[in-house]
N, C-alpha and C. Protein backbone atom coordinates (compact mmCIF):
# COMPACT_ATOMS: atom_id res chain seq x y z
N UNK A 1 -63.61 204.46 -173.61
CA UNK A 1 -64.87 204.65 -172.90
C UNK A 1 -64.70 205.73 -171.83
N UNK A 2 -65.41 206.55 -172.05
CA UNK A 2 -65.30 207.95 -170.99
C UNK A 2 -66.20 207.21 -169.60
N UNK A 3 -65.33 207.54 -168.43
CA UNK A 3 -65.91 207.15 -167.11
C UNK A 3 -66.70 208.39 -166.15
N UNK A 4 -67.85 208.21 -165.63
CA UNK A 4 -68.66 208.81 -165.19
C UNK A 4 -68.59 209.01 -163.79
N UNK A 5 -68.49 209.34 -162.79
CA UNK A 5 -68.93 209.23 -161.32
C UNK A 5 -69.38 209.92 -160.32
N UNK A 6 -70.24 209.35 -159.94
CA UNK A 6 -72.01 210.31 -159.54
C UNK A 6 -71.56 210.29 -158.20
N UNK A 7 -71.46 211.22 -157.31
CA UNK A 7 -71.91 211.91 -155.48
C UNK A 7 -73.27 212.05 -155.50
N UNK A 8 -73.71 212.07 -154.51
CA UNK A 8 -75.16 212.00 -154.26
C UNK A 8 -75.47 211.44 -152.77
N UNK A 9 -76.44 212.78 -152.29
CA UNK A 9 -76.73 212.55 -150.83
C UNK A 9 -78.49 212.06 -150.46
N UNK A 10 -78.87 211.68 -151.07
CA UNK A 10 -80.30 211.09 -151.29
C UNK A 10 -80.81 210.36 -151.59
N UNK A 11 -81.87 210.72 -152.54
CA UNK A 11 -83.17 209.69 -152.78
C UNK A 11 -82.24 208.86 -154.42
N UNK A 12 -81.75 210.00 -155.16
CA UNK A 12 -81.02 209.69 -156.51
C UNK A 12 -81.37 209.19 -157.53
N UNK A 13 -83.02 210.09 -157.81
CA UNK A 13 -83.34 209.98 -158.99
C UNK A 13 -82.74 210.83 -160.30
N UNK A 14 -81.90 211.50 -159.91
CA UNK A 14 -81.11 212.09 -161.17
C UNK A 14 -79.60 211.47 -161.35
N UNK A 15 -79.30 210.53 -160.14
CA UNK A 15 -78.18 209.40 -160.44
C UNK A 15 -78.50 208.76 -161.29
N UNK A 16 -79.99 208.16 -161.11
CA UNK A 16 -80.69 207.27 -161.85
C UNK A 16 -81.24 207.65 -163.02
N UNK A 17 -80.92 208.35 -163.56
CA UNK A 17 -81.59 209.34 -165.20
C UNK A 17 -80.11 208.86 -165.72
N UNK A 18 -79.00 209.82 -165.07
CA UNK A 18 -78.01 209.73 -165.68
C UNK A 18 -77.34 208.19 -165.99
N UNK A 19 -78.13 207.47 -164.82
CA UNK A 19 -77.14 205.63 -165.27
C UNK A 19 -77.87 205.52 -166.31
N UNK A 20 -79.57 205.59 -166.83
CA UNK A 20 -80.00 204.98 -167.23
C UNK A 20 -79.62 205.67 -169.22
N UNK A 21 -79.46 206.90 -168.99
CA UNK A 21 -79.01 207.87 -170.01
C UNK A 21 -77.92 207.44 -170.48
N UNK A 22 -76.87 206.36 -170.06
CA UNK A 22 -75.01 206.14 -170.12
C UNK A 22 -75.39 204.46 -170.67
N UNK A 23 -76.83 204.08 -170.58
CA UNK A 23 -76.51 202.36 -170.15
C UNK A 23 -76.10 202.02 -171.18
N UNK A 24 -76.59 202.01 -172.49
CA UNK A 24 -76.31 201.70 -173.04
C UNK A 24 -75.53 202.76 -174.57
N UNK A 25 -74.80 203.37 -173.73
CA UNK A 25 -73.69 204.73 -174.62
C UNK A 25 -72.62 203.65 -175.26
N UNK A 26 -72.31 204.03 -176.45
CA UNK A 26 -71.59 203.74 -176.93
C UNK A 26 -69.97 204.34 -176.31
N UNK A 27 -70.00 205.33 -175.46
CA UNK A 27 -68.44 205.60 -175.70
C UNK A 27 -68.61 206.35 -174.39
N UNK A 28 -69.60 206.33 -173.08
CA UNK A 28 -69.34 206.49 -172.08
C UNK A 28 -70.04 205.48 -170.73
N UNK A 29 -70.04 205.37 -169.95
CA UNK A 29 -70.84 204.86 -168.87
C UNK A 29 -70.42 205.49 -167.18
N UNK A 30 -71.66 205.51 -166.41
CA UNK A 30 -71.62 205.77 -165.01
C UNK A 30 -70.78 204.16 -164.72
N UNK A 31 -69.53 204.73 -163.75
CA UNK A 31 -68.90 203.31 -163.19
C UNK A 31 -69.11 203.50 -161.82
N UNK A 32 -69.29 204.66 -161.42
CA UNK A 32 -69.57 204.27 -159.49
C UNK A 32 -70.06 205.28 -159.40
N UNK A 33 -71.14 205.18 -158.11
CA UNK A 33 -71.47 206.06 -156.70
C UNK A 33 -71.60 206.32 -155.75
N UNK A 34 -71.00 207.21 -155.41
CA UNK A 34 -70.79 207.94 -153.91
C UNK A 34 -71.70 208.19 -153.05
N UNK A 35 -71.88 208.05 -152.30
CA UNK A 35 -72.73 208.37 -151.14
C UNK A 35 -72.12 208.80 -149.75
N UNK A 36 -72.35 210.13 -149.29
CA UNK A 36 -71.70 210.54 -147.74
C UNK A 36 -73.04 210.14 -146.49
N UNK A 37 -74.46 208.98 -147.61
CA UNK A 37 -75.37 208.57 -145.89
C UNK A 37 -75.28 207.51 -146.78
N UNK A 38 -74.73 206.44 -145.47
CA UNK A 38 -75.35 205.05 -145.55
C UNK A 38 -76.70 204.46 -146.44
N UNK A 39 -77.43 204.86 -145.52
CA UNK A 39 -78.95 204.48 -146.01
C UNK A 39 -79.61 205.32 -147.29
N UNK A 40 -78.87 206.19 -147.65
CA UNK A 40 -79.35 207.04 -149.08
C UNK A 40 -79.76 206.34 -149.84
N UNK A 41 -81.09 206.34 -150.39
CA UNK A 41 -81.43 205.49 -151.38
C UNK A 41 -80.87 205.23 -152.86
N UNK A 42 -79.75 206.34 -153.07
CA UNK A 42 -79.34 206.16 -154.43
C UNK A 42 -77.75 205.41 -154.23
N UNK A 43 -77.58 204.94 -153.20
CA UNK A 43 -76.93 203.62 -153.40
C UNK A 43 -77.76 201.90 -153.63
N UNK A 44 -79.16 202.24 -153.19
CA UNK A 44 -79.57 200.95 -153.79
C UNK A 44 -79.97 201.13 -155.08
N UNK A 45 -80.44 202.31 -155.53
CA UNK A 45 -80.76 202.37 -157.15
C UNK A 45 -79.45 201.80 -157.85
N UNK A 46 -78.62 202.53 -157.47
CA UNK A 46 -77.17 202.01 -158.03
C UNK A 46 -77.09 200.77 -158.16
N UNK A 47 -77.47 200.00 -157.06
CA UNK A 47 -77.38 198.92 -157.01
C UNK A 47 -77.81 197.86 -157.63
N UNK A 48 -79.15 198.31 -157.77
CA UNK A 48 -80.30 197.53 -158.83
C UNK A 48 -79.79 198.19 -160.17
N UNK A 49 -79.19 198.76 -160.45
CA UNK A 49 -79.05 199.03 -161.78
C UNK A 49 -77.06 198.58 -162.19
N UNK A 50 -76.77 197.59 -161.21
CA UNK A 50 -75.36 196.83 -161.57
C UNK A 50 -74.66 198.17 -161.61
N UNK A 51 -74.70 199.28 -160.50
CA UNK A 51 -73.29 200.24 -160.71
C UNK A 51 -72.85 199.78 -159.40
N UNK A 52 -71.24 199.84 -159.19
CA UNK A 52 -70.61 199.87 -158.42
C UNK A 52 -71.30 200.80 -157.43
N UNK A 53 -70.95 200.96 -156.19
CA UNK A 53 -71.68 202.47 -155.20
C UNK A 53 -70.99 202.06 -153.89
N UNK A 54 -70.66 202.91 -153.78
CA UNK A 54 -69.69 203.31 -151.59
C UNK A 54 -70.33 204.28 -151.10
N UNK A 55 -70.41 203.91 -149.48
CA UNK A 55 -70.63 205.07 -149.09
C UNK A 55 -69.69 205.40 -148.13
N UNK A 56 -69.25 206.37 -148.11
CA UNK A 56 -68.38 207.05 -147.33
C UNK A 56 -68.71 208.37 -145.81
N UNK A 57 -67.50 208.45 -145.09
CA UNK A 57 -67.96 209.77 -143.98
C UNK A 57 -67.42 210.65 -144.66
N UNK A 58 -67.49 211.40 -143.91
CA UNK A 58 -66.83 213.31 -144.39
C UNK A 58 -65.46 213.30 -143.98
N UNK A 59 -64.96 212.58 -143.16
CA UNK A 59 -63.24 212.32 -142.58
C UNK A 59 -62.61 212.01 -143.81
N UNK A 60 -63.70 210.86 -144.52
CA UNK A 60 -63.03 210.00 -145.55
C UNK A 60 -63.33 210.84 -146.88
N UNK A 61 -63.76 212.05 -147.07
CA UNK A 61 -64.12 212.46 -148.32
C UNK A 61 -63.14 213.69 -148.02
N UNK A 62 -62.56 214.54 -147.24
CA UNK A 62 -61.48 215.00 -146.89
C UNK A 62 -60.10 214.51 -147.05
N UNK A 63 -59.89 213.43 -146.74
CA UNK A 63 -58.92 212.83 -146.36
C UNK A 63 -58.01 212.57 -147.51
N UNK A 64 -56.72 213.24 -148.08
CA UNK A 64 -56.18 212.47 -149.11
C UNK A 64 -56.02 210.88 -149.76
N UNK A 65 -55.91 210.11 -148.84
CA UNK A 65 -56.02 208.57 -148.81
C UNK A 65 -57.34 208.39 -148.69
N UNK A 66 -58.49 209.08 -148.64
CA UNK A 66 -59.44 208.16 -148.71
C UNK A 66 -60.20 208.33 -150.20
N UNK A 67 -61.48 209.10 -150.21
CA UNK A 67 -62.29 209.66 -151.49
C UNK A 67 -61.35 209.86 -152.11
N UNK A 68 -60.27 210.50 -152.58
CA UNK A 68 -59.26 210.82 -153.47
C UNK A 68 -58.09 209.79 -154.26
N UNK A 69 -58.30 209.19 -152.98
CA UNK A 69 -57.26 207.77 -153.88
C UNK A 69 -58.21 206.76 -154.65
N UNK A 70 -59.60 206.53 -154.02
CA UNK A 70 -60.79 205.76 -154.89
C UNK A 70 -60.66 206.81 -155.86
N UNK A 71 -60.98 208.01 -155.90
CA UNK A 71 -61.08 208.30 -157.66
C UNK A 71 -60.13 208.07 -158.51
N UNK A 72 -58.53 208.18 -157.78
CA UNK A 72 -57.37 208.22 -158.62
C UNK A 72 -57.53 206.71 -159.48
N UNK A 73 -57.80 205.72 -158.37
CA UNK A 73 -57.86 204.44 -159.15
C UNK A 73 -59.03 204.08 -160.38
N UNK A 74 -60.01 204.94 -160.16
CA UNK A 74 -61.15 205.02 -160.86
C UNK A 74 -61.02 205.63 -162.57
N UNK A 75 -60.66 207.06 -162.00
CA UNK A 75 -60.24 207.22 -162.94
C UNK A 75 -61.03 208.00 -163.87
N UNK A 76 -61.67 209.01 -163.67
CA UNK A 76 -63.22 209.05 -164.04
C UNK A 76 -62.28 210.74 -165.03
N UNK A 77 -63.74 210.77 -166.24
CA UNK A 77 -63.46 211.87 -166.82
C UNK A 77 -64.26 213.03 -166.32
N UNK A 78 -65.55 212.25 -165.58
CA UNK A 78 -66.55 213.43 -165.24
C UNK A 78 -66.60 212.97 -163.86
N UNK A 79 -66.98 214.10 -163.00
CA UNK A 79 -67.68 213.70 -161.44
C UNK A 79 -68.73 214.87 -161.53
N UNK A 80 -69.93 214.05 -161.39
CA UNK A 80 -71.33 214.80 -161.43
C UNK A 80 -71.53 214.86 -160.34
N UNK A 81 -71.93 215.55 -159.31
CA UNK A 81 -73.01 216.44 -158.01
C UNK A 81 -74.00 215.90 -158.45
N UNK A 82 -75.07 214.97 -158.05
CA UNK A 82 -76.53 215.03 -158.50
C UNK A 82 -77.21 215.03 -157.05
N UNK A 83 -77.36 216.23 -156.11
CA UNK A 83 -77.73 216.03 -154.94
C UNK A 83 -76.76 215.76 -153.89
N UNK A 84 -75.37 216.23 -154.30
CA UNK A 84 -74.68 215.95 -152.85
C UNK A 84 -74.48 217.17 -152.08
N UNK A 85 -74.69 217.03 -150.61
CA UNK A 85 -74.72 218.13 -149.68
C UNK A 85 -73.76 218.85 -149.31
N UNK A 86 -72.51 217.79 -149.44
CA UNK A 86 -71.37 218.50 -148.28
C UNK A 86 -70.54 219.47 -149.75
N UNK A 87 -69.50 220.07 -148.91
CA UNK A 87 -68.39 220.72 -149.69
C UNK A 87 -67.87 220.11 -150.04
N UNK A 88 -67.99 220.75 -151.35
CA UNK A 88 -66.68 219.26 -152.10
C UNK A 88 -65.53 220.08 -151.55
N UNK A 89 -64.06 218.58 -151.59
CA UNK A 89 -63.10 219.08 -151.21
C UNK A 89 -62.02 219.84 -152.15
N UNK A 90 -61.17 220.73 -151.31
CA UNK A 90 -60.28 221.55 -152.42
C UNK A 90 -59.23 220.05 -152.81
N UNK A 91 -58.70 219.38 -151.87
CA UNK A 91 -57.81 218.52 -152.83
C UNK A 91 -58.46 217.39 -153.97
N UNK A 92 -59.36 217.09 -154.19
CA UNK A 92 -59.88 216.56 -155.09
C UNK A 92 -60.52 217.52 -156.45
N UNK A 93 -60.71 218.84 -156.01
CA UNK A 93 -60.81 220.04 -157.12
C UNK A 93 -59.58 219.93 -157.43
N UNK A 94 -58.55 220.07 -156.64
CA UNK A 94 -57.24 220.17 -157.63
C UNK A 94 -56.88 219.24 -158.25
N UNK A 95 -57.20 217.93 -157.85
CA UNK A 95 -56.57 216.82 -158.88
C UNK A 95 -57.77 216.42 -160.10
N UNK A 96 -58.65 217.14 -160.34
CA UNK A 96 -59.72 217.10 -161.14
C UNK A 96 -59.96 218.36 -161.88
N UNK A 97 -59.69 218.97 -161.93
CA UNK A 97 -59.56 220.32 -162.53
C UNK A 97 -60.38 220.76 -163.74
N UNK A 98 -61.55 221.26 -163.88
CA UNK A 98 -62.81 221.53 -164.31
C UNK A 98 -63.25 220.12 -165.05
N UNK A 99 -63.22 219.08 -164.07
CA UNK A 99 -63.95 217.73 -164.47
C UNK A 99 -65.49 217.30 -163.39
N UNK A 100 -65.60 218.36 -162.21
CA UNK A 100 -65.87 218.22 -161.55
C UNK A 100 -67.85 219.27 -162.19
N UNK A 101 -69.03 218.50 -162.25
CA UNK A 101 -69.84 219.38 -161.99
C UNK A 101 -70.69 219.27 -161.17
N UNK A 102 -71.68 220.54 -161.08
CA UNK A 102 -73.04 220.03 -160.07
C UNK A 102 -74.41 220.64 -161.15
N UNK A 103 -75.74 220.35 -160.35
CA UNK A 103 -76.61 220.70 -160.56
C UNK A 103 -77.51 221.58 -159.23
N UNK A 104 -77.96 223.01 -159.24
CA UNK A 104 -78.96 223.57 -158.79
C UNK A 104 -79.97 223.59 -159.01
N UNK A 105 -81.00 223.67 -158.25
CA UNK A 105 -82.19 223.79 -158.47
C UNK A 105 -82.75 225.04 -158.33
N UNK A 106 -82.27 226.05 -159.01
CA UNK A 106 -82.60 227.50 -159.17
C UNK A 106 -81.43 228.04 -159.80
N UNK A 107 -81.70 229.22 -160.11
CA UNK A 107 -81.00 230.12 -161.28
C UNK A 107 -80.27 231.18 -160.66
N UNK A 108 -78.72 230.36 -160.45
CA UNK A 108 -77.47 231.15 -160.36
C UNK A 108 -77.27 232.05 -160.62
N UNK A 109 -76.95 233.42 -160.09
CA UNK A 109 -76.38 233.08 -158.82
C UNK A 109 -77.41 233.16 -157.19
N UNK A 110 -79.04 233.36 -157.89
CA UNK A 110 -79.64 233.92 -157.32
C UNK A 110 -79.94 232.12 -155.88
N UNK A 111 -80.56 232.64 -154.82
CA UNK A 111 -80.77 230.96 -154.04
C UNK A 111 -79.27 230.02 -154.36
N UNK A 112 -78.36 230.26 -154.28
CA UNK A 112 -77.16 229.66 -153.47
C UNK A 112 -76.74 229.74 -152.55
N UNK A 113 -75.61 228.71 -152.38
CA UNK A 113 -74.74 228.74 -151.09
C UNK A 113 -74.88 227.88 -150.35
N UNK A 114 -74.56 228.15 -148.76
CA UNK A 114 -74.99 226.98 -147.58
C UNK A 114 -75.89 226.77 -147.05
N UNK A 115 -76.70 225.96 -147.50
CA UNK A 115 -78.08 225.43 -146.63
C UNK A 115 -79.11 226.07 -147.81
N UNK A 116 -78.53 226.30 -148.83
CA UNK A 116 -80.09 226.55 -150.45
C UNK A 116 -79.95 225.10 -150.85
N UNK A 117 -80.58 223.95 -150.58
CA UNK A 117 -80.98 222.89 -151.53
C UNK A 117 -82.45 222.44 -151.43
N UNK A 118 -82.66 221.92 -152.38
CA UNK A 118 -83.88 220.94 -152.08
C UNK A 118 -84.78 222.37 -151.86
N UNK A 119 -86.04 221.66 -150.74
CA UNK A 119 -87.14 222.33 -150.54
C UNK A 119 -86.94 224.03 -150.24
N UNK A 120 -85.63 224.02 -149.64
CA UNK A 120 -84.97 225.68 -148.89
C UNK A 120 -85.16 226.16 -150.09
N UNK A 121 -84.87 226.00 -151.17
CA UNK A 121 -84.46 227.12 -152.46
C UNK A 121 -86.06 227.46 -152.97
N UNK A 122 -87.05 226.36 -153.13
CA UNK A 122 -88.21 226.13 -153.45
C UNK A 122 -89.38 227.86 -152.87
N UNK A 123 -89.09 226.87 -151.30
CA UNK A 123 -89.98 228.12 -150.66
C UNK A 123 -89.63 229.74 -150.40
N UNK A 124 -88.03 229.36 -151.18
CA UNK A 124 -87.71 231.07 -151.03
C UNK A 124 -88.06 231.43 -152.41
N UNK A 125 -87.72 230.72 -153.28
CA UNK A 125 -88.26 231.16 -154.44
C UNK A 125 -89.64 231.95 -154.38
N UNK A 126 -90.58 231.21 -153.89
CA UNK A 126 -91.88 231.35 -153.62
C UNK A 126 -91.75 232.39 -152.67
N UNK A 127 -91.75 232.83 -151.69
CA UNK A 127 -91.61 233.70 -150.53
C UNK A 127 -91.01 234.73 -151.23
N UNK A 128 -90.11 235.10 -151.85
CA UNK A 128 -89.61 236.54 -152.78
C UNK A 128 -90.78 236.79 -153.80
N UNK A 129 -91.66 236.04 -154.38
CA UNK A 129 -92.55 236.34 -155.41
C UNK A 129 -91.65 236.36 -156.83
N UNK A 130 -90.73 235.23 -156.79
CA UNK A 130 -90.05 235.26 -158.06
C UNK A 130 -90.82 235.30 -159.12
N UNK A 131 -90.85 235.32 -160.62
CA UNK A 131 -91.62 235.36 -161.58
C UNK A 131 -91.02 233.93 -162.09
N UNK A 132 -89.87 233.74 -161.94
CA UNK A 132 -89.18 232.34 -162.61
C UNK A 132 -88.34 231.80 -161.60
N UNK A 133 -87.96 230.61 -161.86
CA UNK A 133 -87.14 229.15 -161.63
C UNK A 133 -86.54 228.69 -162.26
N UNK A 134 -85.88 227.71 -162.05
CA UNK A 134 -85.12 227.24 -163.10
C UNK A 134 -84.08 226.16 -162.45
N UNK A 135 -83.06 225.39 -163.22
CA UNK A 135 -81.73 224.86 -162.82
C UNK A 135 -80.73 225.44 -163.48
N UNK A 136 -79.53 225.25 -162.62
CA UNK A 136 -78.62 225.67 -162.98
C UNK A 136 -77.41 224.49 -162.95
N UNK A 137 -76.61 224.08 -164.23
CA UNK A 137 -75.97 223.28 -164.29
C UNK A 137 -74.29 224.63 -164.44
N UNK A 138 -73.30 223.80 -163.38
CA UNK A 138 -72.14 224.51 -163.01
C UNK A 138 -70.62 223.88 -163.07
N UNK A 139 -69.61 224.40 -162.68
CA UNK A 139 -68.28 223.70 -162.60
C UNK A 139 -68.32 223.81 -160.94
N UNK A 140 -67.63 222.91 -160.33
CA UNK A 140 -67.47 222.98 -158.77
C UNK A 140 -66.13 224.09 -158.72
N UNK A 141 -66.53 225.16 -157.86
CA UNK A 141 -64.92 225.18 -157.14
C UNK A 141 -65.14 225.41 -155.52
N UNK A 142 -64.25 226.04 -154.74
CA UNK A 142 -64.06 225.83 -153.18
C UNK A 142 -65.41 226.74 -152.91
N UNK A 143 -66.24 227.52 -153.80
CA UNK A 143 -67.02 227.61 -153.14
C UNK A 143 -68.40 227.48 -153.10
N UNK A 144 -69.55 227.32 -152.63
CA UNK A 144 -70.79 226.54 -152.76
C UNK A 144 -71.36 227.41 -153.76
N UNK A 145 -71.77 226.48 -154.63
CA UNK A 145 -72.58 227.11 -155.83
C UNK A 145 -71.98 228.10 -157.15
N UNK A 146 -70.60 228.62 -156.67
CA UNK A 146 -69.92 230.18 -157.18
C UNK A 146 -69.36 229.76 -158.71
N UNK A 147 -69.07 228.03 -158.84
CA UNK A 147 -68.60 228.07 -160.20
C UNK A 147 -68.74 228.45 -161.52
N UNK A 148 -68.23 228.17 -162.68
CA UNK A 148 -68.93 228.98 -163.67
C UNK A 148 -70.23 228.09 -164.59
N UNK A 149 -70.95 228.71 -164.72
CA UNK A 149 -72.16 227.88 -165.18
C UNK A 149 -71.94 227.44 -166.38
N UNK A 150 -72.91 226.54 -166.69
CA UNK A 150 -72.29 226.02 -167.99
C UNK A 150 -73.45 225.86 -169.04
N UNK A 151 -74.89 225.61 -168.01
CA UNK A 151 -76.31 225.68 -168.73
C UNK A 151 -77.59 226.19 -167.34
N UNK A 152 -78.13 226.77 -168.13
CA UNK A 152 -79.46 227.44 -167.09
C UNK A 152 -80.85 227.32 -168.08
N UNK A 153 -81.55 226.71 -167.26
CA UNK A 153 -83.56 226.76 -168.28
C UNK A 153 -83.93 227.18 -167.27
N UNK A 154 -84.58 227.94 -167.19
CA UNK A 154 -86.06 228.43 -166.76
C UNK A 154 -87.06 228.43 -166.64
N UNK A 155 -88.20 228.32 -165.60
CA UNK A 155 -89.41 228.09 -165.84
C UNK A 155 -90.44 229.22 -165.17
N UNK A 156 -91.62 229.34 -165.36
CA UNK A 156 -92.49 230.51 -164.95
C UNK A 156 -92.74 229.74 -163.32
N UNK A 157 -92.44 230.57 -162.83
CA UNK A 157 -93.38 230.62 -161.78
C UNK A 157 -94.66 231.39 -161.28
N UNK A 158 -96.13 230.33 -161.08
CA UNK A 158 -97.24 230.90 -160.39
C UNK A 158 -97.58 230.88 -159.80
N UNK A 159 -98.73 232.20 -159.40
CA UNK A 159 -99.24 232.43 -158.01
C UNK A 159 -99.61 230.80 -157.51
N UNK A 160 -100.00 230.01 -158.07
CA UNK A 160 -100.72 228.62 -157.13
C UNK A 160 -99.39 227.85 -157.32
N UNK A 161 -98.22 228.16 -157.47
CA UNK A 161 -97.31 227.15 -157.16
C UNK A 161 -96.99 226.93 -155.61
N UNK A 162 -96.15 225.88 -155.41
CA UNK A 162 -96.50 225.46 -153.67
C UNK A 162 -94.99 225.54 -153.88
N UNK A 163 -94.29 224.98 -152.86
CA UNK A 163 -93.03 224.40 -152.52
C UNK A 163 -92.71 223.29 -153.25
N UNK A 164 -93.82 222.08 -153.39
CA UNK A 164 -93.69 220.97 -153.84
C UNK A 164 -94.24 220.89 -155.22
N UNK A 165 -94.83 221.79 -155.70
CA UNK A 165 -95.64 221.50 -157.35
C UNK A 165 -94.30 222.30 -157.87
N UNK A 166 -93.49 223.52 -157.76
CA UNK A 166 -92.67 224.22 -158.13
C UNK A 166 -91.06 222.64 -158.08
N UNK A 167 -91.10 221.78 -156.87
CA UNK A 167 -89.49 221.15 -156.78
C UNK A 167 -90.22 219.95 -158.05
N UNK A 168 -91.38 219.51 -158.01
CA UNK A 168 -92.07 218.88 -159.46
C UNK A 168 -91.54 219.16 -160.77
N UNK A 169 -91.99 220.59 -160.81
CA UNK A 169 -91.69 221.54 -162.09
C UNK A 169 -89.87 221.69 -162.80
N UNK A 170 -89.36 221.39 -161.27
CA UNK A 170 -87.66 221.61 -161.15
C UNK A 170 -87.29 220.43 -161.71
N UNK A 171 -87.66 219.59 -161.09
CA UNK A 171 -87.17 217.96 -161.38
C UNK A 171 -88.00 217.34 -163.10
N UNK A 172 -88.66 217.71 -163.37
CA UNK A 172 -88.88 217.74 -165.15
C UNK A 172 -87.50 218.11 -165.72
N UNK A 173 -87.37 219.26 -165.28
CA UNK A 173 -86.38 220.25 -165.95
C UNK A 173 -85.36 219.76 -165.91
N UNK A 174 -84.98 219.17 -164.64
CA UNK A 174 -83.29 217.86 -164.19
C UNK A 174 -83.34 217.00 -164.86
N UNK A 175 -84.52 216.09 -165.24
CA UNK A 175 -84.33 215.18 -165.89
C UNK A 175 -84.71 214.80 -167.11
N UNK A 176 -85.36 216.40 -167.44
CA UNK A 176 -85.00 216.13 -169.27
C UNK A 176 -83.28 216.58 -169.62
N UNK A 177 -82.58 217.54 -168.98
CA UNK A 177 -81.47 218.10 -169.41
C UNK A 177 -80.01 217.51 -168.89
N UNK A 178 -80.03 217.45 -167.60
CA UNK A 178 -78.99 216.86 -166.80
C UNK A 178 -78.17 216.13 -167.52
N UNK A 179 -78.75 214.59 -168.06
CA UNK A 179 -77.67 213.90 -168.53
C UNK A 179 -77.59 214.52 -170.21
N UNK A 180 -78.40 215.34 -170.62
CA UNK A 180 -77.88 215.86 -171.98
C UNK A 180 -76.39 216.51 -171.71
N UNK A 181 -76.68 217.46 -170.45
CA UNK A 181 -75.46 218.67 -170.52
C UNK A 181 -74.36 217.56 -169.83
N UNK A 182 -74.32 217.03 -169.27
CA UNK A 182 -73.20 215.70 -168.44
C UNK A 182 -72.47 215.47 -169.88
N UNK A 183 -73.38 214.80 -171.12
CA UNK A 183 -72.72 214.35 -172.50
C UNK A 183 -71.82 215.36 -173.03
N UNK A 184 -72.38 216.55 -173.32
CA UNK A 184 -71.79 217.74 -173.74
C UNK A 184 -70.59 217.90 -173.11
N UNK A 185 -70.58 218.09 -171.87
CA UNK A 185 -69.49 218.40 -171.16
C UNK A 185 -68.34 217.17 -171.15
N UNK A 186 -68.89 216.26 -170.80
CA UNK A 186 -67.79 214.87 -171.22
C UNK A 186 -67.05 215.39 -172.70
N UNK A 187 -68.09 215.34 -173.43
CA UNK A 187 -67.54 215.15 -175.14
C UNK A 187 -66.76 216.49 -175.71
N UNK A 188 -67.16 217.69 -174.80
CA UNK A 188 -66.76 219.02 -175.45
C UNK A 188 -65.17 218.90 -175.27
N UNK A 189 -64.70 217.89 -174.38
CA UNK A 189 -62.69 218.26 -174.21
C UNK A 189 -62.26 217.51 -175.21
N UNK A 190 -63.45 216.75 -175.72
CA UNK A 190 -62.39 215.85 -176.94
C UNK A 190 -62.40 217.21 -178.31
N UNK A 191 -63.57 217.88 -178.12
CA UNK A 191 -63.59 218.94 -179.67
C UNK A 191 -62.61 219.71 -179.19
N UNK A 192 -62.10 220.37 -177.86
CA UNK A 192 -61.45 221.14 -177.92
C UNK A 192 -60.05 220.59 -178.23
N UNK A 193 -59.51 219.43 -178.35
CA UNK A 193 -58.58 218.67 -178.42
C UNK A 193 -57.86 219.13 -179.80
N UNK A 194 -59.27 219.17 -180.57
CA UNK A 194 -58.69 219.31 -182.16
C UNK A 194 -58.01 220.32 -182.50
């Protein structure tokens, strides 16, 4: 059984696509989630949906003995980003080594970096007069957003899109594809195996 494990700094409705996408998988499942806020709501989704879920500080997601020894024991084949804020750390990139992905909400490499999530990426989108949008599904490395992509869709953007009808339009797009490309990527190291 391939093991799953979701970070996430929010509300965690794309934690919650992906548990509900694994529940009943024959040959993988979400076993825990992370949280760096207490009160983030996608530790109670987790919750109501029987996944394990911690939440942790940033000392402890740094810290070799802390976040890093929970995964070692865990054990996971994938660690999905679905909304987490902070930097992931370099010692847990190294002991994970392209197992690690995320999801953007715009089309790499364009709206990355520090402080592009959520609504920020939305209204710049909008404010440049982009013609398109999109997500961008990636590999983590040390730096925000820079990994190598792995899937990108696109969508039109129009003159009457807002900030919030456009992060609408985004989040369709997360949660028809997200846990497709999560499968792919789990399953693609066993083809390369052969």
């Amino acid at each position: 059984m391939k093991r799953i494990v979701i970070f996430a700094s929010g509300s965690g409705t794309n934690a919650q696509n992906i548990i509900q996408y694994f529940h009943e998988h024959p040959s993988a499942k979400v076993v825990l989630v992370l949280s760096n806020k207490k009160d983030a709501k996608v530790l109670e989704r987790a919750k109501k949906l029987n996944v394990n879920n911690i939440h942790f500080n940033k000392e402890e997601l740094n810290d070799p003995d802390g976040v890093l020894s929970l995964l070692r024991k865990e054990k996971p084949n994938l660690i999905v980003l679905a909304g987490f804020l902070l930097k992931f750390p370099k010692c847990i990139l190294d002991e994970f080594p392209n197992k690690v992905i995320n999801i953007h909400p715009a089309l790499l490499p364009k709206y990355g970096g520090k402080g592009m999530y959520g609504r920020y990426v939305h209204e710049a989108v909008i404010k440049n007069q982009e013609s398109e949008s999109g997500i961008s599904i990636h590999y983590v490395n040390e730096f925000y957003d820079e990994g190598a992509i792995i899937f990108q869709k696109s969508i039109p953007v129009v003159m009457e899109d807002t900030p919030d009808s456009l992060a609408e339009k985004i989040h369709q797009l997360e949660y028809r594809h997200f846990p497709k490309v999560v499968e792919e990527v789990l399953f693609s190291e066993d083809r390369s195996d052969q």
